[in-house]
C-alpha atoms as a PDB file:
ATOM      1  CA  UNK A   1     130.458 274.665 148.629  1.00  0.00           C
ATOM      2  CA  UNK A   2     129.739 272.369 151.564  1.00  0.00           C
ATOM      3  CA  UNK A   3     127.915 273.964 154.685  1.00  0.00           C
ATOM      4  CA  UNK A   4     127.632 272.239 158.197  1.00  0.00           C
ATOM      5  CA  UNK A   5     124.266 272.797 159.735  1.00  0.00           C
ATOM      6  CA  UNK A   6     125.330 271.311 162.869  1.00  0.00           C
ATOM      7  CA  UNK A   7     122.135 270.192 163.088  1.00  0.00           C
ATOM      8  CA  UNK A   8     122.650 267.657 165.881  1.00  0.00           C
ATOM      9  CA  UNK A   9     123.460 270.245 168.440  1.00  0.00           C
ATOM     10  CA  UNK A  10     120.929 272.454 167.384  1.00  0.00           C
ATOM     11  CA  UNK A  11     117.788 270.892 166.950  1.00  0.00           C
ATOM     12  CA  UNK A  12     116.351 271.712 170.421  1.00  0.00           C
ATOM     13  CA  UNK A  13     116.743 275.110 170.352  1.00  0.00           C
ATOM     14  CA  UNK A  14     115.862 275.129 166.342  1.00  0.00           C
ATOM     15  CA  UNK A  15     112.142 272.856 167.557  1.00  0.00           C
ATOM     16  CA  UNK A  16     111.311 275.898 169.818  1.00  0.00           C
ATOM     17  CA  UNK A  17     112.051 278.194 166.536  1.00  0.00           C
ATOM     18  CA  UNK A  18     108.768 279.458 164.304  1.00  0.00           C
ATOM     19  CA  UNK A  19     107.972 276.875 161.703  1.00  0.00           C
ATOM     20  CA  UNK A  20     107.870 279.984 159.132  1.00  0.00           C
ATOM     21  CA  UNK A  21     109.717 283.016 158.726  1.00  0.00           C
ATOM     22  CA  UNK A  22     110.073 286.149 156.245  1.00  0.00           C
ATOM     23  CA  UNK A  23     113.469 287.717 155.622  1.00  0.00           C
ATOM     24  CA  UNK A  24     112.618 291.143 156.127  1.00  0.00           C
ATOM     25  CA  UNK A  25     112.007 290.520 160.052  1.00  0.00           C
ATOM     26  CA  UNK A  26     115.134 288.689 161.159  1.00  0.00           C
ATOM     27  CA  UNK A  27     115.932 292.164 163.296  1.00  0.00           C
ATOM     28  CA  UNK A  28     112.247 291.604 165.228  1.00  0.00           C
ATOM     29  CA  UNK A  29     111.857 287.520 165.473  1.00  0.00           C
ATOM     30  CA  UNK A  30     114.034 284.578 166.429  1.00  0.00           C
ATOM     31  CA  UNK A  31     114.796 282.716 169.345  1.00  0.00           C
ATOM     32  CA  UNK A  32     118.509 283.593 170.991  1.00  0.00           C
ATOM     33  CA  UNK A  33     121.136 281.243 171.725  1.00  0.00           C
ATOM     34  CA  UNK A  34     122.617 280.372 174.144  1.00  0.00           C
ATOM     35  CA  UNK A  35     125.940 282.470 175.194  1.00  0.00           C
ATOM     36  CA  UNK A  36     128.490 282.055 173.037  1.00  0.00           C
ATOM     37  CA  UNK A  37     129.576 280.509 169.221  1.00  0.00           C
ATOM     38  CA  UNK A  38     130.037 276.915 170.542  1.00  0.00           C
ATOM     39  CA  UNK A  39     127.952 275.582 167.793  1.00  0.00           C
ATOM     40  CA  UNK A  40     129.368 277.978 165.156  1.00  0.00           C
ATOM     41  CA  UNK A  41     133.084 277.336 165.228  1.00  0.00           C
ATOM     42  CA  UNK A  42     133.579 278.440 161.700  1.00  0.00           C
ATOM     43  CA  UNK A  43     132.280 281.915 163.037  1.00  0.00           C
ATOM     44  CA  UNK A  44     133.960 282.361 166.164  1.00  0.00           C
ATOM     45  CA  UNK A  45     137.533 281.610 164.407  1.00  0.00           C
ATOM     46  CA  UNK A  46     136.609 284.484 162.321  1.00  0.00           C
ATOM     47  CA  UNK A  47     135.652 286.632 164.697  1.00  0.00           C
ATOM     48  CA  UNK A  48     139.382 285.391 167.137  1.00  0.00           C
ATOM     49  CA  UNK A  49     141.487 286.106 163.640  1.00  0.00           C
ATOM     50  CA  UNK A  50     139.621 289.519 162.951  1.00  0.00           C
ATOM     51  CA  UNK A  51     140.623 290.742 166.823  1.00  0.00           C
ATOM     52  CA  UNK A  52     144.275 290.060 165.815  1.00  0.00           C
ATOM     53  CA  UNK A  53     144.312 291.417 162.785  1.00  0.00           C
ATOM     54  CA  UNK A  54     147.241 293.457 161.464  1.00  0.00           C
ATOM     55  CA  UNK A  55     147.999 295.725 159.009  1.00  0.00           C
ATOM     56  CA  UNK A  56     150.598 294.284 156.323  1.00  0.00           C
ATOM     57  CA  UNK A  57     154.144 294.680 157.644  1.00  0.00           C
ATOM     58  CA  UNK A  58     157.971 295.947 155.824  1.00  0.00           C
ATOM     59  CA  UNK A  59     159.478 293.358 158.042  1.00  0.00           C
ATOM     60  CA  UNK A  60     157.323 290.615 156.001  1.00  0.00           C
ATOM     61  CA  UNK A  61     158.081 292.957 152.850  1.00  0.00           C
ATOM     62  CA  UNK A  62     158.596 290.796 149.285  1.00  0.00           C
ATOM     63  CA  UNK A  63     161.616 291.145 147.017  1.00  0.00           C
ATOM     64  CA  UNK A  64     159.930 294.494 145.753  1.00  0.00           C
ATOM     65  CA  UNK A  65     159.903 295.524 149.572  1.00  0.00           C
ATOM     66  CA  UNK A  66     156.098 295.831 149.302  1.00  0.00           C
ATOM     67  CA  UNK A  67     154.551 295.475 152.980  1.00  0.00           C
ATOM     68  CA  UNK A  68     153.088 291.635 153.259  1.00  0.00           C
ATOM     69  CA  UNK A  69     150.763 290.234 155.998  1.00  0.00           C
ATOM     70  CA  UNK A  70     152.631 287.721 158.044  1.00  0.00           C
ATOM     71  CA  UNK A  71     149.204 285.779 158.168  1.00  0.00           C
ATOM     72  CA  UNK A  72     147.399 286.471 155.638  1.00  0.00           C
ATOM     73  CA  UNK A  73     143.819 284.695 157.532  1.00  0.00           C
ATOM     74  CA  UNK A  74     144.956 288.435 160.336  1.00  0.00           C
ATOM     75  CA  UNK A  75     145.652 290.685 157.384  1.00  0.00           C
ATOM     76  CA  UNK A  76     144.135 294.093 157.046  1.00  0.00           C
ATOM     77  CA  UNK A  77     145.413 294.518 153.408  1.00  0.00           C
ATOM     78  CA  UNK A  78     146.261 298.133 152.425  1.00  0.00           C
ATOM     79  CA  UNK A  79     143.799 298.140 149.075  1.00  0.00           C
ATOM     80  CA  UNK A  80     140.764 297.312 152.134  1.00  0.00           C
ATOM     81  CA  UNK A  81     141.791 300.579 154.103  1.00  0.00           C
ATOM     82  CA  UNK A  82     142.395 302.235 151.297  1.00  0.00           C
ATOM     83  CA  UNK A  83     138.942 301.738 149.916  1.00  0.00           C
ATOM     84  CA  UNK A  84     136.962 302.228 152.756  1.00  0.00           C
ATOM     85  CA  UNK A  85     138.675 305.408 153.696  1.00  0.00           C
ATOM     86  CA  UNK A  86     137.571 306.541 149.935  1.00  0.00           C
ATOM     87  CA  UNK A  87     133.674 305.847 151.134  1.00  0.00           C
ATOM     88  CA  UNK A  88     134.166 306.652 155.039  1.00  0.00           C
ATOM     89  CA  UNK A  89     132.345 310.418 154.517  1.00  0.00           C
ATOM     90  CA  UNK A  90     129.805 308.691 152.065  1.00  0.00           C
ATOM     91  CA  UNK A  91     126.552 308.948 153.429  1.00  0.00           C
ATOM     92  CA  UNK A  92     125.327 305.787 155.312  1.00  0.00           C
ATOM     93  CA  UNK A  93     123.328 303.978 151.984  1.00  0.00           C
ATOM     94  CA  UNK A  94     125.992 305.471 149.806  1.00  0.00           C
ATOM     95  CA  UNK A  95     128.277 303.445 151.708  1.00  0.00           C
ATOM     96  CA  UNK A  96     126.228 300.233 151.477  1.00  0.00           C
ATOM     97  CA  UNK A  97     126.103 300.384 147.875  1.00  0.00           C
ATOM     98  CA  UNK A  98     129.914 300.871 147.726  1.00  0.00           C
ATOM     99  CA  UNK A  99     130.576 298.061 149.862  1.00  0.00           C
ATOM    100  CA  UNK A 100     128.074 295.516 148.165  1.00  0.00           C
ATOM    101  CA  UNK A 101     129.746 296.445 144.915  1.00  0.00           C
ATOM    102  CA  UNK A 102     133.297 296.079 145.819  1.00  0.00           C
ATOM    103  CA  UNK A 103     132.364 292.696 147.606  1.00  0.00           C
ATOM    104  CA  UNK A 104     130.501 291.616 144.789  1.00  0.00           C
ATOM    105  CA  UNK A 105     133.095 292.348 141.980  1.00  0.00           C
ATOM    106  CA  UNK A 106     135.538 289.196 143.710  1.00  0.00           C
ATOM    107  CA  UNK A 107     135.669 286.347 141.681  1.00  0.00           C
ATOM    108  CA  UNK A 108     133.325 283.457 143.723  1.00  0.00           C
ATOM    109  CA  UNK A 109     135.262 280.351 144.212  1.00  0.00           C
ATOM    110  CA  UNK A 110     134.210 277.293 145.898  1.00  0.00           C
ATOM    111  CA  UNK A 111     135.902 276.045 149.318  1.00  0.00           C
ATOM    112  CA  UNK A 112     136.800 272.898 148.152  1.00  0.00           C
ATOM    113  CA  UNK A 113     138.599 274.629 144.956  1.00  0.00           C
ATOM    114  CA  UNK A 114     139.983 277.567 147.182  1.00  0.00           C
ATOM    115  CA  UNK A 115     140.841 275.342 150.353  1.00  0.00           C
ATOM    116  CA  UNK A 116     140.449 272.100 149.077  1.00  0.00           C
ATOM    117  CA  UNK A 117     137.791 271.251 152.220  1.00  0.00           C
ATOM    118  CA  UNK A 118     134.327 270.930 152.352  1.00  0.00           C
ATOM    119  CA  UNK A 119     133.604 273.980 154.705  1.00  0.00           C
ATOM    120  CA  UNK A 120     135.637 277.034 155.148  1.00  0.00           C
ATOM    121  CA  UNK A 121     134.602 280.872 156.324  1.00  0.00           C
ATOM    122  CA  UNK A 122     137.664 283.429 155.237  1.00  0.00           C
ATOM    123  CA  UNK A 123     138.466 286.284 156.858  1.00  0.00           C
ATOM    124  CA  UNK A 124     138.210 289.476 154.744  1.00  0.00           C
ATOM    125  CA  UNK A 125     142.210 289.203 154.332  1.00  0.00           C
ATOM    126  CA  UNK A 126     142.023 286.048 152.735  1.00  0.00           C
ATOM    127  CA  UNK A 127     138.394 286.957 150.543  1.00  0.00           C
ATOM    128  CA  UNK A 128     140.183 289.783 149.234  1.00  0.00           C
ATOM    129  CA  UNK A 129     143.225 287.774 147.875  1.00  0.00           C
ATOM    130  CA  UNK A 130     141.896 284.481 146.770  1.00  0.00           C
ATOM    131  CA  UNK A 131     137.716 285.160 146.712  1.00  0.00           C
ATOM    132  CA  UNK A 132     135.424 282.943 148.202  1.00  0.00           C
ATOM    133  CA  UNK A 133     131.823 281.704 148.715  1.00  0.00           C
ATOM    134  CA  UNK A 134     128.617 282.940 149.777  1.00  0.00           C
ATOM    135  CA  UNK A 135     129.453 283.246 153.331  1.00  0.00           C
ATOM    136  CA  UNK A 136     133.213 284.888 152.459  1.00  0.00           C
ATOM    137  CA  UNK A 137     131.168 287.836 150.421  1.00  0.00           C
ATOM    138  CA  UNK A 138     128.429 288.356 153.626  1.00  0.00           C
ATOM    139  CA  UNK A 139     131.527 288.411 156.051  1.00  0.00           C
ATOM    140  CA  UNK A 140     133.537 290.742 154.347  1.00  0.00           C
ATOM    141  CA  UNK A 141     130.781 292.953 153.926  1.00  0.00           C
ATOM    142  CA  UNK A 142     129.865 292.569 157.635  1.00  0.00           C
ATOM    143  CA  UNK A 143     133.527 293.904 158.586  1.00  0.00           C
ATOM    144  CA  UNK A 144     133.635 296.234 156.075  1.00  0.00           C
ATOM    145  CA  UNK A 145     130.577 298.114 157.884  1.00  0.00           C
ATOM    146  CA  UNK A 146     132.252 297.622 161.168  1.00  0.00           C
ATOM    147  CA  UNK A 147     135.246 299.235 160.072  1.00  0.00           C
ATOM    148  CA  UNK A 148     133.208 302.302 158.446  1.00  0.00           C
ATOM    149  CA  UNK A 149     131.202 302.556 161.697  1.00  0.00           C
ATOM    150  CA  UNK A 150     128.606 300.795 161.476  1.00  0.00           C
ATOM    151  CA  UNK A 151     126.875 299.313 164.980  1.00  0.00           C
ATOM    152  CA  UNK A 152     127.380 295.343 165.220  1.00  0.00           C
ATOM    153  CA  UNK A 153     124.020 295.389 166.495  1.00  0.00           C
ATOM    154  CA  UNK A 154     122.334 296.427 163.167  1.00  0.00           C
ATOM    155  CA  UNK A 155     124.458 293.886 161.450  1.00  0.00           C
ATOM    156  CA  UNK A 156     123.162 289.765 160.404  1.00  0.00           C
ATOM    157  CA  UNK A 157     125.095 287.407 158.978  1.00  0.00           C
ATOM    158  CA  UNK A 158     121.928 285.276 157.712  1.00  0.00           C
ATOM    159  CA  UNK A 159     121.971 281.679 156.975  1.00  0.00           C
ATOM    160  CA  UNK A 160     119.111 281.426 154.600  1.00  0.00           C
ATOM    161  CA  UNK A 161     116.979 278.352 152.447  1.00  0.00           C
ATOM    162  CA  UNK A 162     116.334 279.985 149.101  1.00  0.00           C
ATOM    163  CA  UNK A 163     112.800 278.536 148.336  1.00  0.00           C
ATOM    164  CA  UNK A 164     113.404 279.075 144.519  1.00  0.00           C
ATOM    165  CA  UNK A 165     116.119 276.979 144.593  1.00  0.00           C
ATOM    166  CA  UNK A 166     115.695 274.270 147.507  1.00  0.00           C
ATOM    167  CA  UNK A 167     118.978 275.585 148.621  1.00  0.00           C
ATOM    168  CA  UNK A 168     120.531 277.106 152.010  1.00  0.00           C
ATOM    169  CA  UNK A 169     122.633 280.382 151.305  1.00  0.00           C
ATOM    170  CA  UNK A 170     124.456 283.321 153.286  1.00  0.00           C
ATOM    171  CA  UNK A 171     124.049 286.776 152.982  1.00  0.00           C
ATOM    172  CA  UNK A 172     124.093 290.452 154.894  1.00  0.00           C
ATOM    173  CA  UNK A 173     121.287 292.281 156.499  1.00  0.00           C
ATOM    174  CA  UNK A 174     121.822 295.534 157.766  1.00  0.00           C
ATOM    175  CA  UNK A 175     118.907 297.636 159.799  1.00  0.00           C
ATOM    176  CA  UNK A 176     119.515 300.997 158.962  1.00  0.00           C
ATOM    177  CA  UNK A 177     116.894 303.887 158.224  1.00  0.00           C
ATOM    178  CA  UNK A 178     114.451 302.131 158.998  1.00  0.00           C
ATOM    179  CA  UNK A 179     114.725 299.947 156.886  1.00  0.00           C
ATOM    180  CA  UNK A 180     116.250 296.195 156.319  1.00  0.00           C
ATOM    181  CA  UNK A 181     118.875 296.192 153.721  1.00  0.00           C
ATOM    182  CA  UNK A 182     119.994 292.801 151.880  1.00  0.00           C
ATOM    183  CA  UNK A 183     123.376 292.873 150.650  1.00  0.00           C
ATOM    184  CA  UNK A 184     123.710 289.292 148.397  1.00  0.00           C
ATOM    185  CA  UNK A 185     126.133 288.467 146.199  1.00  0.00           C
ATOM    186  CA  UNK A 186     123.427 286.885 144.000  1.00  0.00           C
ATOM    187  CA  UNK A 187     122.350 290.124 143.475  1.00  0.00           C
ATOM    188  CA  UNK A 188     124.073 293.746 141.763  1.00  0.00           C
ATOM    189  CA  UNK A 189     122.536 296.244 143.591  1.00  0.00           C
ATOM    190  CA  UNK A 190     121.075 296.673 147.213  1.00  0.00           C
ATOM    191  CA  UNK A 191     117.571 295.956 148.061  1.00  0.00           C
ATOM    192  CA  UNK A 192     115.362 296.203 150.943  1.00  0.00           C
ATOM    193  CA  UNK A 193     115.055 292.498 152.249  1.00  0.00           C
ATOM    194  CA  UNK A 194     111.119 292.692 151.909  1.00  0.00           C
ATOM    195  CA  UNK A 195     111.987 292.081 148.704  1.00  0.00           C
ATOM    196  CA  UNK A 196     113.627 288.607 148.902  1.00  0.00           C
ATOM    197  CA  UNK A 197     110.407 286.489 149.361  1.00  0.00           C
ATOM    198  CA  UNK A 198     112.156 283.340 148.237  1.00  0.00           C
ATOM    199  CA  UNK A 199     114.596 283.449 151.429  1.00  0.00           C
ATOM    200  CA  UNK A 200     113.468 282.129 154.165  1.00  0.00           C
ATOM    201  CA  UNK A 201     115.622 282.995 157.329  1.00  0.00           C
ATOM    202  CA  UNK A 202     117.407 280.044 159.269  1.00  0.00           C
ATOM    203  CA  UNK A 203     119.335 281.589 161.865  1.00  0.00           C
ATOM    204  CA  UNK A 204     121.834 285.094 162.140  1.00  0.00           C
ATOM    205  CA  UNK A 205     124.388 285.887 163.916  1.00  0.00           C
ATOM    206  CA  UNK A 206     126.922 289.238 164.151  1.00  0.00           C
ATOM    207  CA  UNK A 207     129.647 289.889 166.828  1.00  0.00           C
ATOM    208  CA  UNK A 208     126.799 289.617 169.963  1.00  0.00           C
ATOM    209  CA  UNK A 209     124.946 286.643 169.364  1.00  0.00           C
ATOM    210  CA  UNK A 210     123.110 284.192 167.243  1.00  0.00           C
ATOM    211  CA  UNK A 211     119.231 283.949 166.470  1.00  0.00           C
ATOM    212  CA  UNK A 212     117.113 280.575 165.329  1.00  0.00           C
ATOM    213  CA  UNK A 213     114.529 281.813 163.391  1.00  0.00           C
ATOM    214  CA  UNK A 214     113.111 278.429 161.714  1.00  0.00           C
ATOM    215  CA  UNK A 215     113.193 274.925 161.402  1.00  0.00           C
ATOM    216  CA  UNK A 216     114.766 274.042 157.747  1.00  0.00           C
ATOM    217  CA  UNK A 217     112.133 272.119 155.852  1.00  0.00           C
ATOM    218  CA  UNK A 218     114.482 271.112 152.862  1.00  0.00           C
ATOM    219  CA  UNK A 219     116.046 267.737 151.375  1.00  0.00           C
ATOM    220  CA  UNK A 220     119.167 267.906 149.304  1.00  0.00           C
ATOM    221  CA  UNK A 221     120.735 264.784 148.549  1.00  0.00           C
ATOM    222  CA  UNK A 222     121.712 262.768 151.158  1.00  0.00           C
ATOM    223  CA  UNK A 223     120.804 265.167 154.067  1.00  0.00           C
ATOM    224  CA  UNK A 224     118.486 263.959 157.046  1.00  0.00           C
ATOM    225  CA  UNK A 225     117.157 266.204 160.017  1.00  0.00           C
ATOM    226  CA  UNK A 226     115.431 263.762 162.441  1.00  0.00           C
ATOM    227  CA  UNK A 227     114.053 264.924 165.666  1.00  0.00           C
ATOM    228  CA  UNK A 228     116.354 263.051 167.119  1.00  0.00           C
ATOM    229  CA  UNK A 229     119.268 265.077 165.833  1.00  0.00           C
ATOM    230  CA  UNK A 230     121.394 264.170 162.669  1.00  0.00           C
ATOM    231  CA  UNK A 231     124.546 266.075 161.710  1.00  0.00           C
ATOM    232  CA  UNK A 232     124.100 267.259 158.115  1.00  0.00           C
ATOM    233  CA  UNK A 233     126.059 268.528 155.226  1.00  0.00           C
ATOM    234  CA  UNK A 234     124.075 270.715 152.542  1.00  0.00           C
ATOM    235  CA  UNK A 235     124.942 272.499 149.587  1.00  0.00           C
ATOM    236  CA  UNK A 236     125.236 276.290 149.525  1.00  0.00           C
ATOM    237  CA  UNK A 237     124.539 278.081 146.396  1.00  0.00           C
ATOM    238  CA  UNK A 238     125.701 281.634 144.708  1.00  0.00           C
END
């Protein structure tokens, strides 16, 4: 997929940012934004949709008068409830392995094959029906967590530049036990994010607020971050 960086409204805040930082401490380090998801639109829109969200309907039922979503980006689908009410008495890491797994088992599909667009962040509604991307997988993890109880605060979307690869990618932490879990799609089981040397953390953000936690140091193609402020387009891996 294609990921906006946004870089040109960011790169003030992201020049007061560490140069360096591990993965494991994006709960104890980064600079916060400012109030507010201006510079993630992508984001807030998810978060807007999610706040509306429904449960499917019978007066949107199909011919086999099966309940449908009207919208299917505010759609709590019936097979989501269904599964986290099988896990909601789980204990708390039970839980994240269930969720990681069922995540994880959607088929990944690039934006510009599922929404023919360069950049596009589903809702879990949509994930669940038609897949999606690095980002998709994180996000419907992060709501899945919500939904089971899970405090927003111990919850990071994390925008990430895998070092093994020279690539940016998105994926869950979750502070819990002490501990700083990784949920990834790259990866089949859950880890503790001291484990994930080659990511280095970008920024995060959950429900409350965003963090900058380094400068990217990375060139892919045709991108350019200038001090002066470039807007830049860079590829997202698996």
């Amino acid at each position: 997929m294609r990921f906006a960086l946004l870089l040109n409204a960011l790169v003030a805040v992201l020049l007061l940012a560490p140069a360096s930082a591990h993965a494991a401490s994006v709960f104890q380090s980064g600079v916060p934004g400012s109030h507010g998801f201006a510079y993630f639109p992508f984001w807030q829109q998810v978060l807007t949709d999610m706040a509306a969200a429904e449960p499917p309907s019978a007066a949107h039922a199909d011919a086999a008068h099966v309940p449908q979503c009207a919208n299917l980006r505010r759609c709590i689908p019936t097979a989501w409830t269904a599964f986290l009410d099988s896990i909601r008495k789980e204990p708390r890491r039970a839980q994240l392995d269930a969720v990681n797994q069922w995540a994880n088992a959607k088929p990944y599909v690039d934006d510009i094959v599922n929404w023919h667009v360069a950049d596009y962040w589903a809702t879990p509604g949509e994930f669940i029906a038609r897949g999606g991307d690095c980002e998709d997988y994180a996000i419907a993890k992060y709501f899945s967590l919500v939904r089971l109880g899970f405090s927003p605060d111990d919850l990071r979307l994390v925008i990430v530049h895998d070092t093994n690869l020279n690539a940016f990618h998105a994926v869950l932490a979750v502070r819990d036990g002490g501990t700083t879990w990784l949920l990834d799609n790259q990866l089949p089981q859950v880890v503790a994010m001291d484990v994930a040397v080659q990511y280095q953390p970008i920024y995060s953000l959950n429900e409350h607020g965003w963090w900058l936690h380094s400068m990217p140091k990375i060139s892919l193609g045709n991108v350019t971050i200038a001090a002066g402020g470039t807007s830049a387009e860079v590829e997202i891996v698996r």
